[in-house]
C-alpha atoms as a PDB file:
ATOM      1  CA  UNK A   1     166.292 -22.955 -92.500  1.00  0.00           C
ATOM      2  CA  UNK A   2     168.524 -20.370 -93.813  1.00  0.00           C
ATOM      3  CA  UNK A   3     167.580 -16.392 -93.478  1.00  0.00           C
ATOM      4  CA  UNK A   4     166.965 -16.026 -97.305  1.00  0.00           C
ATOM      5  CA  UNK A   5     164.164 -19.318 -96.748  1.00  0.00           C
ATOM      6  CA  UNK A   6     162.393 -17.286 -94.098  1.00  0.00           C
ATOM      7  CA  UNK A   7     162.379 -13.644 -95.831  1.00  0.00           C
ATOM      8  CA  UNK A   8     161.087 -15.375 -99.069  1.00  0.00           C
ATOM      9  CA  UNK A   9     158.089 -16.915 -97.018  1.00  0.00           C
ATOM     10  CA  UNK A  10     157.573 -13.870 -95.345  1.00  0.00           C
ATOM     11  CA  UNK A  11     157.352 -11.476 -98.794  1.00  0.00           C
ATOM     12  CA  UNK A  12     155.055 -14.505-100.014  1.00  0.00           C
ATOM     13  CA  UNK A  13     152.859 -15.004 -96.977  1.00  0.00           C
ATOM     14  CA  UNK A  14     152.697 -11.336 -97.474  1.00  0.00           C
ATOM     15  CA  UNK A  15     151.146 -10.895-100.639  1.00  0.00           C
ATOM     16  CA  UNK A  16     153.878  -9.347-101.595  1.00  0.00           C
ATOM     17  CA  UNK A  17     155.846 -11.906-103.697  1.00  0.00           C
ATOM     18  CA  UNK A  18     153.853 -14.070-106.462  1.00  0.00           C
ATOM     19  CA  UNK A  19     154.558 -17.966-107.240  1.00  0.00           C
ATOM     20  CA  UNK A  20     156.792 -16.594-109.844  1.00  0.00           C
ATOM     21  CA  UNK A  21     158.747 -14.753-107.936  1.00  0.00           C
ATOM     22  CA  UNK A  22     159.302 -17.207-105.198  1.00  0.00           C
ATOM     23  CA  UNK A  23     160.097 -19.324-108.050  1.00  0.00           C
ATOM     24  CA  UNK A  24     162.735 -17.022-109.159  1.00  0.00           C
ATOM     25  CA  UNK A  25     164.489 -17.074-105.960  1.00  0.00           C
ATOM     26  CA  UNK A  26     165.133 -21.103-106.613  1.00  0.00           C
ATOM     27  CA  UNK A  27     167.156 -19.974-109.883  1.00  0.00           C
ATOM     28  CA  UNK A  28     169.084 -17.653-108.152  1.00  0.00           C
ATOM     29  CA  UNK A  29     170.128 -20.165-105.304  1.00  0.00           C
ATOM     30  CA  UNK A  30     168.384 -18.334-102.768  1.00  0.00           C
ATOM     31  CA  UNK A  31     165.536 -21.498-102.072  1.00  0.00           C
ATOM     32  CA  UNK A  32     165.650 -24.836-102.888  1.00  0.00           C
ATOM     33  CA  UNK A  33     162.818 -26.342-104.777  1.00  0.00           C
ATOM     34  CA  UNK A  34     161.827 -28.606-101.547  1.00  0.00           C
ATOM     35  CA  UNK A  35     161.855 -24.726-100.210  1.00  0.00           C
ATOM     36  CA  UNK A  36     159.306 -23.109-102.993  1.00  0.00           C
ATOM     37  CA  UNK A  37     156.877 -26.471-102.190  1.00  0.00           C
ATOM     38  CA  UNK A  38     156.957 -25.811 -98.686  1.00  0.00           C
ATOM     39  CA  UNK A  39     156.204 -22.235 -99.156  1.00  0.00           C
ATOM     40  CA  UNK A  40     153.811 -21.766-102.203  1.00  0.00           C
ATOM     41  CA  UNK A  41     151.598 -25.126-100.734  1.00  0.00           C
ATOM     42  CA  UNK A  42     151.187 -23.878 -97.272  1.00  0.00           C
ATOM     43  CA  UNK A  43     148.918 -21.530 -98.362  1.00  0.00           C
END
C-alpha cells in the first residue's frame, strides 16, 4: 500500500474526508479505484 493509500483511509476513517473527497483523490492519481472500494466499504 503506498503512503498516500494509508493517509486517505486515515482522513476518511476520521470523519474527516467525505466519499467525495476520497473519490477525488482517485482523479488525482493519489488511490486507485480498487483503493476508494476498499476504503469507503470498510466502513
Amino acid at each position: 500500500m503506498t503512503n498516500k493509500f494509508e493517509k486517505v483511509k486515515e482522513y476518511y476513517e476520521s470523519g474527516y474526508w467525505t466519499k467525495a473527497m476520497v473519490a477525488n483523490a482517485v482523479v488525482k492519481g493519489w488511490i486507485t479505484q480498487e483503493q476508494y472500494e476498499q476504503i469507503v466499504n470498510n466502513n
